[in-house]
Protein backbone atom coordinates (compact mmCIF):
# COMPACT_ATOMS: atom_id res chain seq x y z
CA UNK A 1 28.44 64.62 -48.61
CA UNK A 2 28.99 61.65 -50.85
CA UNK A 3 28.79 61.95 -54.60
CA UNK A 4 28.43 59.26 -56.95
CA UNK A 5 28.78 60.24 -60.43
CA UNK A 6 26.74 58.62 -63.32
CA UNK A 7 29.24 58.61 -66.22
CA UNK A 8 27.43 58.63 -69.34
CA UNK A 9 29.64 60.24 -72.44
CA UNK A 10 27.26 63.00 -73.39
CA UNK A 11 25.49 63.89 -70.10
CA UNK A 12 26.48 62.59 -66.71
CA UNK A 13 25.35 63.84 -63.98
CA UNK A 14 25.74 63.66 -60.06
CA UNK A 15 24.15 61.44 -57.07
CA UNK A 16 24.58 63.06 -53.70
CA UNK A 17 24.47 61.58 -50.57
CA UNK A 18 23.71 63.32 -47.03
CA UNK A 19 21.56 63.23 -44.14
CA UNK A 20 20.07 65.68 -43.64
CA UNK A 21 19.90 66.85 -47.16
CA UNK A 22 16.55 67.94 -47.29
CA UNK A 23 16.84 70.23 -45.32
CA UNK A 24 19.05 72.19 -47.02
CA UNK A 25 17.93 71.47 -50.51
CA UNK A 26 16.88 75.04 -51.00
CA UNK A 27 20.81 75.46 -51.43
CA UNK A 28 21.66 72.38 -53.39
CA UNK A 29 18.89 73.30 -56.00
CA UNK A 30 19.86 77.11 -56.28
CA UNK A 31 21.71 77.04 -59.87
CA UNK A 32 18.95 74.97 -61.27
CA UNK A 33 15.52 77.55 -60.65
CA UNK A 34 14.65 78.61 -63.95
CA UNK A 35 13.41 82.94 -62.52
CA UNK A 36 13.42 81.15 -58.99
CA UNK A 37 10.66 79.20 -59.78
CA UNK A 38 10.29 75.13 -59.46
CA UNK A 39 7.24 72.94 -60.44
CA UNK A 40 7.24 69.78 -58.22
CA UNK A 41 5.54 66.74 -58.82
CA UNK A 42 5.01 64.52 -55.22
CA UNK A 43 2.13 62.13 -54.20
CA UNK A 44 -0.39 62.60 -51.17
CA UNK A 45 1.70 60.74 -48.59
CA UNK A 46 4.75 62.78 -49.60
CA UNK A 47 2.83 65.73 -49.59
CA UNK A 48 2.18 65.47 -45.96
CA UNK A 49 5.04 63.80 -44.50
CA UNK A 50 7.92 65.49 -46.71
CA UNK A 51 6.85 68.45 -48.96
CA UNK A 52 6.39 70.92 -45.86
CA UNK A 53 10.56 70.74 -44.73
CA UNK A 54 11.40 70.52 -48.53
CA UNK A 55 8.71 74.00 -49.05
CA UNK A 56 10.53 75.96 -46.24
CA UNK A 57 14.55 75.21 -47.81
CA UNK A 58 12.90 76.25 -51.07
CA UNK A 59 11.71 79.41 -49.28
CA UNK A 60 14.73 79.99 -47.35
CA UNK A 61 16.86 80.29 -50.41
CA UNK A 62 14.15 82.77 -51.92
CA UNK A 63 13.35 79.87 -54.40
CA UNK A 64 8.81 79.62 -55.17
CA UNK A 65 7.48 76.54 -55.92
CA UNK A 66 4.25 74.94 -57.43
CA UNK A 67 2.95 71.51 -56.42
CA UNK A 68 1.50 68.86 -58.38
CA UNK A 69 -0.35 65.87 -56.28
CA UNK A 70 -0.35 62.56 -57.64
CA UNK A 71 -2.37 59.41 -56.09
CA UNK A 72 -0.57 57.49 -53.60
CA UNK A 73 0.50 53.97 -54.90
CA UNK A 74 0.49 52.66 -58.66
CA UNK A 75 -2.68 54.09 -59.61
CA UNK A 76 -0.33 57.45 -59.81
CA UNK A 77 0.95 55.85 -62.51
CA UNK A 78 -1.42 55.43 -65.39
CA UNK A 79 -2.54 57.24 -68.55
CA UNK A 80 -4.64 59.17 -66.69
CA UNK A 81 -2.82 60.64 -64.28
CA UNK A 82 0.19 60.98 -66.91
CA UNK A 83 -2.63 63.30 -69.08
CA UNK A 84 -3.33 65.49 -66.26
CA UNK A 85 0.36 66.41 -65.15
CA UNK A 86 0.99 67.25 -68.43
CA UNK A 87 -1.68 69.39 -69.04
CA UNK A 88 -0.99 70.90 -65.31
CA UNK A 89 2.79 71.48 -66.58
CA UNK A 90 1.62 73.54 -70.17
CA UNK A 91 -0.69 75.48 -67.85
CA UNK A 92 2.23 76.51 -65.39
CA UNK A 93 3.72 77.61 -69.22
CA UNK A 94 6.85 74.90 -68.38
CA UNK A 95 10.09 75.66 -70.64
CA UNK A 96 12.40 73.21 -72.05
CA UNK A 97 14.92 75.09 -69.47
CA UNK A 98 12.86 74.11 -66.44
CA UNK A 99 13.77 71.36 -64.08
CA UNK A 100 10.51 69.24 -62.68
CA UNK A 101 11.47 68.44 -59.04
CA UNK A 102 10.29 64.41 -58.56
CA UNK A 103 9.87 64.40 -54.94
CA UNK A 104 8.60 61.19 -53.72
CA UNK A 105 9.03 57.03 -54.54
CA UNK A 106 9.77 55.49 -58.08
CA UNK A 107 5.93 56.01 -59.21
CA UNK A 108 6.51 59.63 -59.11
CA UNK A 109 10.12 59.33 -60.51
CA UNK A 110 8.84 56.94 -63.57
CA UNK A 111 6.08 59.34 -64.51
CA UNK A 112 7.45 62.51 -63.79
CA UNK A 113 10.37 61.62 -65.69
CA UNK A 114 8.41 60.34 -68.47
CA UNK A 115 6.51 63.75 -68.72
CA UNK A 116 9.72 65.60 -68.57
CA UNK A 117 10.70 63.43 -72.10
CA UNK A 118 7.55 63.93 -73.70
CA UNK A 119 6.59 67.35 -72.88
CA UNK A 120 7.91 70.28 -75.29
CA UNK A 121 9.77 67.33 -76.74
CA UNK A 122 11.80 67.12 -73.49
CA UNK A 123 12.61 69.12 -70.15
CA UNK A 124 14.93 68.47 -67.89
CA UNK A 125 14.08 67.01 -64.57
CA UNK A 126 15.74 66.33 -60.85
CA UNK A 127 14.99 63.14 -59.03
CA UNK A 128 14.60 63.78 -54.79
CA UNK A 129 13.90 60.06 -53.73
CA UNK A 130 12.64 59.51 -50.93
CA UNK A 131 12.01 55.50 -50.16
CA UNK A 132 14.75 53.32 -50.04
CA UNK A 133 14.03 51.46 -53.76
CA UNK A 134 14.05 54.74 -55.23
CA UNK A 135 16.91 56.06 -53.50
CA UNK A 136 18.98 52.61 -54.60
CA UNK A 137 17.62 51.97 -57.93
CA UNK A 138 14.73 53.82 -59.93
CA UNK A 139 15.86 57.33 -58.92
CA UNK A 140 19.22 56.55 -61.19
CA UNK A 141 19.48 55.89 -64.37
CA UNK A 142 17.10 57.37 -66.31
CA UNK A 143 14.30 54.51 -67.08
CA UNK A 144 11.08 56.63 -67.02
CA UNK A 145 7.46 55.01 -67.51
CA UNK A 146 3.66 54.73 -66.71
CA UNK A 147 1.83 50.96 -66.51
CA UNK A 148 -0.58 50.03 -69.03
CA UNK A 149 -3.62 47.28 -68.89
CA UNK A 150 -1.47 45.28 -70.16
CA UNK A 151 1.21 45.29 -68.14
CA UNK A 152 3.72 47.56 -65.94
CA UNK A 153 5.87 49.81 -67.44
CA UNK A 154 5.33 49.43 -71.01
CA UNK A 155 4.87 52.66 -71.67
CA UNK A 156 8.06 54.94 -71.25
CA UNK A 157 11.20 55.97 -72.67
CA UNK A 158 14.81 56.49 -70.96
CA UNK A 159 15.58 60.08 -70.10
CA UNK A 160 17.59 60.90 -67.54
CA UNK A 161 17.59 63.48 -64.54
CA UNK A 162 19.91 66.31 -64.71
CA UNK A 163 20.28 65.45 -60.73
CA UNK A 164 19.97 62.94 -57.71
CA UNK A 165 19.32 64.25 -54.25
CA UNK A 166 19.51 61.41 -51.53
CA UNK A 167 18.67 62.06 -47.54
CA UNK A 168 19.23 58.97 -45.75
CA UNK A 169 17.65 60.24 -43.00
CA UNK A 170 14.14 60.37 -44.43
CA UNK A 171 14.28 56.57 -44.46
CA UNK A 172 13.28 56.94 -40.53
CA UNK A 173 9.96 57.49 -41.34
CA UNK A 174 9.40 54.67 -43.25
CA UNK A 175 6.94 51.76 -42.56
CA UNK A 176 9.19 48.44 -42.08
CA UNK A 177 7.51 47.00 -44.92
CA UNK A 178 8.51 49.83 -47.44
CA UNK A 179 12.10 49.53 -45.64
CA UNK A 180 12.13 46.07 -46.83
CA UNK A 181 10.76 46.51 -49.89
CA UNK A 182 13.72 49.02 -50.59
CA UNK A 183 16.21 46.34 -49.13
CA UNK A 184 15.52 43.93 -51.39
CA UNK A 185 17.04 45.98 -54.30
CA UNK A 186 20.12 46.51 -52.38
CA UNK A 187 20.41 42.84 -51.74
CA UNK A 188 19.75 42.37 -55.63
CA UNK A 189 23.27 44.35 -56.50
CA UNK A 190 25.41 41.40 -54.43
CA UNK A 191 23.15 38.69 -56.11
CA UNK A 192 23.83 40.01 -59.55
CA UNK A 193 27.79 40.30 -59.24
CA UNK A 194 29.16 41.51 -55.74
CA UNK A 195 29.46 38.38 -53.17
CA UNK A 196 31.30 40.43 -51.17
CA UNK A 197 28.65 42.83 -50.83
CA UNK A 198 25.79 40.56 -50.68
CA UNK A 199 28.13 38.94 -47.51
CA UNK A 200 27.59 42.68 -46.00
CA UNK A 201 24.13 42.74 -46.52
CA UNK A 202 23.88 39.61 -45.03
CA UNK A 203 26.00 40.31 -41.97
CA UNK A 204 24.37 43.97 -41.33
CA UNK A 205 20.90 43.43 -41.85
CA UNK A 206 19.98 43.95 -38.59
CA UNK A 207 21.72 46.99 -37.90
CA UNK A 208 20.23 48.05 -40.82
CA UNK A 209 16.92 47.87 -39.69
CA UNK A 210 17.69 49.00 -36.71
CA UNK A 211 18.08 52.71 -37.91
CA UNK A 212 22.09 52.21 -37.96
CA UNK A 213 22.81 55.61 -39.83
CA UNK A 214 26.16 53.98 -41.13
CA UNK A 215 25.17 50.82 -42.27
CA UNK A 216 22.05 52.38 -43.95
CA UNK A 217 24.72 55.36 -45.73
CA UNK A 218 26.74 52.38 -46.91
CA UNK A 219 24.25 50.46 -48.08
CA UNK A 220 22.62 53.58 -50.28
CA UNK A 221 25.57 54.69 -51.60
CA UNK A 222 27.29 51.26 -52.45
CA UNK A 223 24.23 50.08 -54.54
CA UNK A 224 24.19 53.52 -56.62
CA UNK A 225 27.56 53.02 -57.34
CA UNK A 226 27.08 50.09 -58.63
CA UNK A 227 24.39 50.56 -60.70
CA UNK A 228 25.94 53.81 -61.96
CA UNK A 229 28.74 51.54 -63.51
CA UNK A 230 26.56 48.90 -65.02
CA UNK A 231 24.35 52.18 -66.52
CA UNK A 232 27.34 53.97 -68.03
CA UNK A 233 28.19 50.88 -69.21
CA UNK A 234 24.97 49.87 -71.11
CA UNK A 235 22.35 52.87 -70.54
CA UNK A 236 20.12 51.18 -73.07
CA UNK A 237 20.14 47.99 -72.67
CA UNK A 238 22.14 47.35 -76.27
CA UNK A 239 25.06 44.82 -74.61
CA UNK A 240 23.10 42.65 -71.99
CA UNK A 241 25.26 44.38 -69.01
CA UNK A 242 22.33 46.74 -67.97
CA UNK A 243 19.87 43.61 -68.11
CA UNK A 244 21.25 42.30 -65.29
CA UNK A 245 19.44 44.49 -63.42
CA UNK A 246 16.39 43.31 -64.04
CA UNK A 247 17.16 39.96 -61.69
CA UNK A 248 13.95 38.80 -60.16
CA UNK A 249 11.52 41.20 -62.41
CA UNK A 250 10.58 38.63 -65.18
CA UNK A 251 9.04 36.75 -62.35
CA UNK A 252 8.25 40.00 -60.05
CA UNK A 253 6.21 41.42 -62.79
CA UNK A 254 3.68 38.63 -63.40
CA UNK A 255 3.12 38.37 -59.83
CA UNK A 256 2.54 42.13 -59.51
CA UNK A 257 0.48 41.53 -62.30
CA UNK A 258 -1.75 38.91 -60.72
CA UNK A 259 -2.07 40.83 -57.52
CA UNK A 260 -3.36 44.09 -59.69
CA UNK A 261 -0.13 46.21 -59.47
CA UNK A 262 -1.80 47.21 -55.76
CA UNK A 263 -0.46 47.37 -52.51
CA UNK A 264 -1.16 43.97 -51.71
CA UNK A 265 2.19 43.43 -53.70
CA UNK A 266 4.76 46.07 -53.19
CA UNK A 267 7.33 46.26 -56.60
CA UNK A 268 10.23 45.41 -53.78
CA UNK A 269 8.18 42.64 -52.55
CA UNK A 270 7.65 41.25 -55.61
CA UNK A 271 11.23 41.28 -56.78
CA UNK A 272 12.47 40.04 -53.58
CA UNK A 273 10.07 36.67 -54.39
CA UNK A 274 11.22 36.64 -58.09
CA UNK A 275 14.65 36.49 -57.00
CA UNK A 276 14.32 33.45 -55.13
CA UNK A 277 12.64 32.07 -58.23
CA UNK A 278 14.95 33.00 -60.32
CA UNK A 279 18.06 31.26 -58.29
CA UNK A 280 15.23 27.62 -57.76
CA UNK A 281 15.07 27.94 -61.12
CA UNK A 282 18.58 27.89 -61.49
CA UNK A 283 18.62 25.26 -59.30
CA UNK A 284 16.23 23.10 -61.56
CA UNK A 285 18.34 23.56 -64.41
CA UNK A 286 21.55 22.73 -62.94
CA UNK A 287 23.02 25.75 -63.23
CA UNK A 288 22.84 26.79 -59.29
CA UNK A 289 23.97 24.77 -55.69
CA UNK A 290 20.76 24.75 -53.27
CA UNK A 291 22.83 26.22 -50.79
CA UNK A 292 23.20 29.20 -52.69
CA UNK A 293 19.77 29.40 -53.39
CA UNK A 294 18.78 29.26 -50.01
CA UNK A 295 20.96 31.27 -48.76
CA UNK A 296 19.79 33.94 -51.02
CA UNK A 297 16.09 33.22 -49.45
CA UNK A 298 16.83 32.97 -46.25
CA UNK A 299 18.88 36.84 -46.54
CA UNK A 300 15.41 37.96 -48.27
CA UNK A 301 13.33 36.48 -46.16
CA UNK A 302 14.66 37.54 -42.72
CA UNK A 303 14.19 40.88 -44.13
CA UNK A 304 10.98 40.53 -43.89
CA UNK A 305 10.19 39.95 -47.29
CA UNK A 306 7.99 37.26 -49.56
CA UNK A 307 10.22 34.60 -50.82
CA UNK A 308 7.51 32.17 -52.36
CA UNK A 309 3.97 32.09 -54.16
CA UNK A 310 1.90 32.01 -51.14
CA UNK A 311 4.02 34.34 -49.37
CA UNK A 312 3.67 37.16 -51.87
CA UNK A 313 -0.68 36.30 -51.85
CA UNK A 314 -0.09 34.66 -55.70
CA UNK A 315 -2.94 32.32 -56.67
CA UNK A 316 -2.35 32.03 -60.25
CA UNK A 317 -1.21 28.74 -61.45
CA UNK A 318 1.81 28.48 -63.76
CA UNK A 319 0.38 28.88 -66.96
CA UNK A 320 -1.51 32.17 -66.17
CA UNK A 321 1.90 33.93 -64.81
CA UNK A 322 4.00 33.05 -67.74
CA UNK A 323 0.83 34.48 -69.63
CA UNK A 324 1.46 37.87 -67.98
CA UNK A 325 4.85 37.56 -68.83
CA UNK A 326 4.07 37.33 -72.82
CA UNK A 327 3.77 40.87 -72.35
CA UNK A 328 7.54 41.89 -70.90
CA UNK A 329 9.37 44.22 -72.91
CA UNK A 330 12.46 42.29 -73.47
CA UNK A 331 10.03 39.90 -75.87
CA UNK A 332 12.13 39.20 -79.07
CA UNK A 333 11.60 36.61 -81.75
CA UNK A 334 9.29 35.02 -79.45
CA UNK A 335 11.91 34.35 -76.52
CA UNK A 336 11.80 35.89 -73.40
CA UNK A 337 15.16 36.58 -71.62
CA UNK A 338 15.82 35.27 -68.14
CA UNK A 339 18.50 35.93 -65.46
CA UNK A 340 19.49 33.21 -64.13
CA UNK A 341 22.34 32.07 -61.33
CA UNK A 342 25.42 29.89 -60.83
CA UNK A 343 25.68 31.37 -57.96
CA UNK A 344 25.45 34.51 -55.35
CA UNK A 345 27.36 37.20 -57.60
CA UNK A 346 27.19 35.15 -60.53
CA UNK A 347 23.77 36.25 -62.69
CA UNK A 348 23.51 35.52 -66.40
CA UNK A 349 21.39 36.47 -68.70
CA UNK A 350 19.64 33.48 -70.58
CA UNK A 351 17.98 33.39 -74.35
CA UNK A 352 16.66 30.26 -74.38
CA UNK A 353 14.47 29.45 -71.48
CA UNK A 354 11.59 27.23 -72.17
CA UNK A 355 8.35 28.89 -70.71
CA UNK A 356 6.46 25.63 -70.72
CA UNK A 357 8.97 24.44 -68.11
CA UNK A 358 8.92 27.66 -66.09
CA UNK A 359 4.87 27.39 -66.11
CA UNK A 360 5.39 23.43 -64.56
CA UNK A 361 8.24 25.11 -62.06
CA UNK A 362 6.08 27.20 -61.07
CA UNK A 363 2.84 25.22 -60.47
CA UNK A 364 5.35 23.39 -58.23
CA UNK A 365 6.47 26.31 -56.17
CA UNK A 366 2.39 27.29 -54.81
């Protein structure tokens, strides 16, 4: 087993790595049962595909649990659906000692999580991931939220788990287009600052997809790492350092926006294409070589991922997407942060980006 420890001052808290790890979760969650009892929050597809091996390690370490099914997809993640797992959690009489078990993507890890802070003021929970862009990214570090009509995610608060469980080997059930999704956030930690890494990613992608059990290990546990660092470093977002993370989802937002937060868009999908806006853009400013910027495309896009407009089904025109981006939370003063390129491994975080240029960038890029 790998672990990967977040290293926050007051609370850290361990990811571990196995395959195989499901199966014996039963074990790895024993010290954590509150009178041997869990309360797990999954969605339908989960429920089928995952719950029943989870159920029986539970059972085989005399640990009873109680499930709670969400909606597969983003509609899991509204006010609705927020009201009634709270309600189901104060009828299972849930303590402030309790751990929620979030088995299942990042829409059950962002709202179970955010239920865990608001509920009795704040229980403790334990994120089980099981895609790829949760295992990599939303399982760890403790941003928890539900979308809004206005936008995604502007609802929420940061609370993080207690615990992250990671089996690689659930990734072998994946659809290829959830794989990639889940790829493109590993390919986003060598973009922001790891060349090196991004060379790897570049260099194993097919093995990758292939079901290489290695490179896929590797490629889980270097991108928690990674973003463990940049979290202890800034879990808030107070210095800049954790906002380099958010490469590609200024742009990925709007177009998830404009495509209805649905399925026709998948978050990793839409990332993947802000990315390669993000590095154009650079390119149109001077800041970023072409080469880089294509390079960067071409990694995305031979992962079988969207990499412009009409790729990603976008049929807004320039002024409408900055529009939905009006509505990001990293609005201040009236400016709108950007990350930005000079380069594979080289992202910045810009404060004066002017939007009326990114709306005629964009109109260019349909």
């Amino acid at each position: 087993m790998s672990t990967v420890t977040v290293d926050l001052a007051d609370r850290p808290y361990d990811i571990r790595i196995e395959a195989g790890l499901l199966q014996d979760i039963g074990q790895q969650l024993s010290g954590y049962a509150r009178s041997g009892r869990f309360l797990v929050v999954t969605d339908a597809n989960v429920a089928n595909d995952v719950w029943p091996d989870v159920l029986a390690s539970l059972t085989r370490a005399n640990l009873a649990a109680e499930l709670f099914i969400l909606p597969a997809g983003e509609d899991g993640k509204s006010w609705e659906q927020l009201e009634k797992l709270t309600d189901w959690l104060l009828e299972k009489h849930i303590e402030r000692s309790d751990h929620i078990l979030a088995l299942g993507g990042g829409v059950v890890g962002d709202i179970t999580g955010f239920a865990a802070h608001i509920i009795k003021r704040g229980c403790s929970f334990i994120q089980i991931p099981t895609t790829l862009l949760a295992q990599v990214d939303s399982s760890v570090g403790g941003k928890t939220a539900i979308n809004s009509k206005a936008g995604k995610n502007l609802v929420g608060a940061f609370h993080q788990p207690s615990l992250v469980l990671i089996d690689p080997d659930v990734l072998e059930s994946l659809p290829r287009r959830q794989l990639a999704a889940g790829f493109a956030e590993v390919v986003k930690y060598g973009l922001i600052d790891d060349q090196e890494f991004f060379d790897w990613c570049d260099s194993h992608l097919d093995a990758f997809f292939a079901g290489d059990a290695e490179a896929r290990r590797y490629a889980i546990q270097h991108s928690v790492t990674s973003k463990a660092r940049i979290v202890a470093a800034d879990e808030k977002e107070l210095t800049g350092t954790r906002a380099l993370l958010n490469l590609g989802h200024t742009f990925g937002h709007a177009l998830e926006a404009d495509t209805g937060f649905s399925d026709r868009l998948f978050h990793g999908e839409a990332v993947a294409t802000g990315m390669a806006l993000a590095f154009r853009y650079s390119v149109r400013l001077g800041l970023c070589g072409q080469d880089d910027a294509d390079r960067a495309a071409d990694v995305l896009h031979r992962a079988g991922l969207p990499v412009t407009l009409a790729d990603a089904g976008v049929t807004a025109n320039g002024a409408k997407l900055v529009e939905y981006m009006l509505h990001d939370k990293k609005m201040a003063g009236g400016k709108l942060p950007f990350l930005l390129a000079r380069g594979i491994g080289r992202t910045f975080l810009s404060k004066d980006v002017d939007l009326a240029d990114v709306a005629t960038f964009l109109d260019g890029q349909a």
